[in-house]
Protein backbone atom coordinates (compact mmCIF):
# COMPACT_ATOMS: atom_id res chain seq x y z
CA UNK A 1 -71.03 232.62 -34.32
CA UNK A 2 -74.45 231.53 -34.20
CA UNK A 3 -76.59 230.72 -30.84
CA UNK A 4 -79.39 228.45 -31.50
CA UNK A 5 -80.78 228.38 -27.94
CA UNK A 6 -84.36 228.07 -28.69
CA UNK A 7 -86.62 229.75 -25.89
CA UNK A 8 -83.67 230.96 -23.85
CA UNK A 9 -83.09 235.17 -23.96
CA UNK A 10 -79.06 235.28 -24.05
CA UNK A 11 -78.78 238.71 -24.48
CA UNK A 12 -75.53 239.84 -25.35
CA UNK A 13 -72.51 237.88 -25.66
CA UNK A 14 -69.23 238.74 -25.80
CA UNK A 15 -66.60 236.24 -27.08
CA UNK A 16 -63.38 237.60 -25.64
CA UNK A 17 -60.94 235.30 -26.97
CA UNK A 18 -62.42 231.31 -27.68
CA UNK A 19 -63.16 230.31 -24.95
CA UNK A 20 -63.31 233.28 -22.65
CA UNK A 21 -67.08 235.32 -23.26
CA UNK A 22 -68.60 237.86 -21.08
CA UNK A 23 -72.69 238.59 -21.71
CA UNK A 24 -74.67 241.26 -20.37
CA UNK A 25 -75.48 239.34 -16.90
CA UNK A 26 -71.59 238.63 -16.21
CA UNK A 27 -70.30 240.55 -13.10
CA UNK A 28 -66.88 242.18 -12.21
CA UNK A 29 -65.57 239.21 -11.02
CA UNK A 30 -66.14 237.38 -14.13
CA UNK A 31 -64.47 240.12 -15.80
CA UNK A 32 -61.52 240.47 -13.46
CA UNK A 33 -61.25 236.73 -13.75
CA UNK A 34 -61.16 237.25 -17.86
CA UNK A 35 -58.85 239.97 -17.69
CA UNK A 36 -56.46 237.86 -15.65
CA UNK A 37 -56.20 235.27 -18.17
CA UNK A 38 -55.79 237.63 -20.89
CA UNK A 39 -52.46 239.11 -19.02
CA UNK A 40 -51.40 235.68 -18.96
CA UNK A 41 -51.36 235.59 -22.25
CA UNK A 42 -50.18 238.37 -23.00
CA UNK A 43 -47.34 237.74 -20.40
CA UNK A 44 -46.40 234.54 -22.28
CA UNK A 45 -45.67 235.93 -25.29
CA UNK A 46 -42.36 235.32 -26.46
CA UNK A 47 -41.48 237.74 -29.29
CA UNK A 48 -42.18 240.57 -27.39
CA UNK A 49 -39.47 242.79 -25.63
CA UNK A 50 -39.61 242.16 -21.78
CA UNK A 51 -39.92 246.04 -21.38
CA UNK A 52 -43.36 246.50 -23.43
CA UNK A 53 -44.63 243.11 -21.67
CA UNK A 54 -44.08 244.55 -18.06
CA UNK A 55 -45.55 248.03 -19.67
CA UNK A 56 -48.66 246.79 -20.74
CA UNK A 57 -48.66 244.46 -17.45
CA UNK A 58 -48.89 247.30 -15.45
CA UNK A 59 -51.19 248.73 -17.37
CA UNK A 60 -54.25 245.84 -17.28
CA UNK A 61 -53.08 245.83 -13.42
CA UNK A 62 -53.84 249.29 -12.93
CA UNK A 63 -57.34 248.35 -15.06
CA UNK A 64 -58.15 245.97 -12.91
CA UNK A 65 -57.65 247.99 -9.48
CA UNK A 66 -60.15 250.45 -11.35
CA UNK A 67 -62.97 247.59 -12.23
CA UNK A 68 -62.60 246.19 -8.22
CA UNK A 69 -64.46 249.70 -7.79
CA UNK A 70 -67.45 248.32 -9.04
CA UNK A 71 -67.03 245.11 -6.89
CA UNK A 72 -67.91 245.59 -3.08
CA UNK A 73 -68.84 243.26 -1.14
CA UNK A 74 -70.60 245.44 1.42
CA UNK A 75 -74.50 245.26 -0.28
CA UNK A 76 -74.34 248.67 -1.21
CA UNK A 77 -74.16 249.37 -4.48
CA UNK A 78 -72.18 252.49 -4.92
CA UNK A 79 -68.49 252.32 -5.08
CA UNK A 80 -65.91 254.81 -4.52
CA UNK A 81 -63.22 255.63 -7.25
CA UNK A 82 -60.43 256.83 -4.60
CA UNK A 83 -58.43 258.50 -7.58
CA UNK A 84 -61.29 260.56 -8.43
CA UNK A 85 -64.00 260.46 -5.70
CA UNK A 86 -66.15 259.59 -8.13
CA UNK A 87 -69.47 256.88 -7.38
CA UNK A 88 -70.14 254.16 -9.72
CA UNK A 89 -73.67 252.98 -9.27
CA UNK A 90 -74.53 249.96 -10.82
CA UNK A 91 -76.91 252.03 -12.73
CA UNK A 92 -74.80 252.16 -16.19
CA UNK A 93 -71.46 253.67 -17.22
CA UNK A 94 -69.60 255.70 -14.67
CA UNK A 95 -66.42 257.55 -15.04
CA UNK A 96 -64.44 254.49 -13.76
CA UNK A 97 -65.77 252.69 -16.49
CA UNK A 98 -64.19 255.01 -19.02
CA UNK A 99 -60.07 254.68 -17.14
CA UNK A 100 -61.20 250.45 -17.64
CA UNK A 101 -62.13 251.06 -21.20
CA UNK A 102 -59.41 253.66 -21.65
CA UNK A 103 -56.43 251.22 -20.59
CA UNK A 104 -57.61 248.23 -22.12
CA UNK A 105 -57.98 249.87 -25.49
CA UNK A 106 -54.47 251.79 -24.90
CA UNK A 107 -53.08 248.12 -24.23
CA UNK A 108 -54.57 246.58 -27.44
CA UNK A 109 -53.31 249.16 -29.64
CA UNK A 110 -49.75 248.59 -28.26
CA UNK A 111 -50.14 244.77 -29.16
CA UNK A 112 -51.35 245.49 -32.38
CA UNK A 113 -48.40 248.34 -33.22
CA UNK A 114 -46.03 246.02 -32.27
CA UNK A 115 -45.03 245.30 -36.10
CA UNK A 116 -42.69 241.85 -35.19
CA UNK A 117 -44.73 240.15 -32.65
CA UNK A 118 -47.17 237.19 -34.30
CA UNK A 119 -50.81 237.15 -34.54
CA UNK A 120 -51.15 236.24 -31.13
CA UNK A 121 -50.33 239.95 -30.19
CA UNK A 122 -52.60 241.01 -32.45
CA UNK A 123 -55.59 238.76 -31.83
CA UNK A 124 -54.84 239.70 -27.62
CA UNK A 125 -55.31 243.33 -28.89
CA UNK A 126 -58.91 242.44 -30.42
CA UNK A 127 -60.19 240.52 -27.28
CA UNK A 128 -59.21 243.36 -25.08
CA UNK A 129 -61.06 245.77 -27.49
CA UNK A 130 -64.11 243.67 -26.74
CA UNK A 131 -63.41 243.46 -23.46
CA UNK A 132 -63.60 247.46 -22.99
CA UNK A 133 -67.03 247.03 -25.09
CA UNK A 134 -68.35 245.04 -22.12
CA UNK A 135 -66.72 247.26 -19.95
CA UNK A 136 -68.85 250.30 -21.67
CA UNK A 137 -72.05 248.87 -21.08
CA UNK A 138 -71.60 246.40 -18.46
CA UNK A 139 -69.56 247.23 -15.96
């Protein structure tokens, strides 16, 4: 894809799925608002087994619960990870970034091993890779 935004510093962009993108200056909300139309998707998929959608449902839930962390509203900028006391800073990767990254890239591999379902499954698995990308850096 090619930005010709002449005089403007975009920084990174990442293009999630068409016409969802995240970029370097997105926030946890954008990205919880992403993620939510990505289970959407994913939940809409019809050649799926019911069981492996609720699965991986659960899963991107329990991702999301873990990126609100990083989303207080309280003007500090230090979270609390309740599952593992860890604090997430603002100040680059923490150790709730890694359960985000780790569950969104757990979910995409199950899309993409699941040999019947169509390219959609697949092409779901590749945004949420690039959404844990974000997530690495970002978040």
């Amino acid at each position: 894809m090619v930005f010709n935004q002449s005089g403007w510093n975009v920084g990174k962009v990442y293009n999630i799925a068409g016409d969802l993108r995240l970029t370097d200056r997105s926030s946890p909300r954008e990205f919880a608002e992403a993620l939510n139309e990505l289970r959407s998707r994913i939940r809409a998929l019809e050649d799926v087994p019911d069981t492996d959608l609720a699965a991986m449902d659960a899963e991107l839930a329990q991702a999301a619960l873990a990126a609100d962390t990083h989303d207080g509203d309280d003007g500090d900028d230090s979270t609390d990870d309740d599952a593992t006391g860890d604090v997430a800073t603002g100040d680059g990767p923490s150790p709730g970034d890694d359960i985000v990254a780790g569950r969104l890239t757990r979910v995409a591999n199950r899309l993409r091993a699941l040999g019947t379902a169509t390219a959609a499954a697949s092409e779901l698995g590749t945004s949420l890779d690039t959404m844990a990308q974000w997530v690495g850096h970002h978040l």
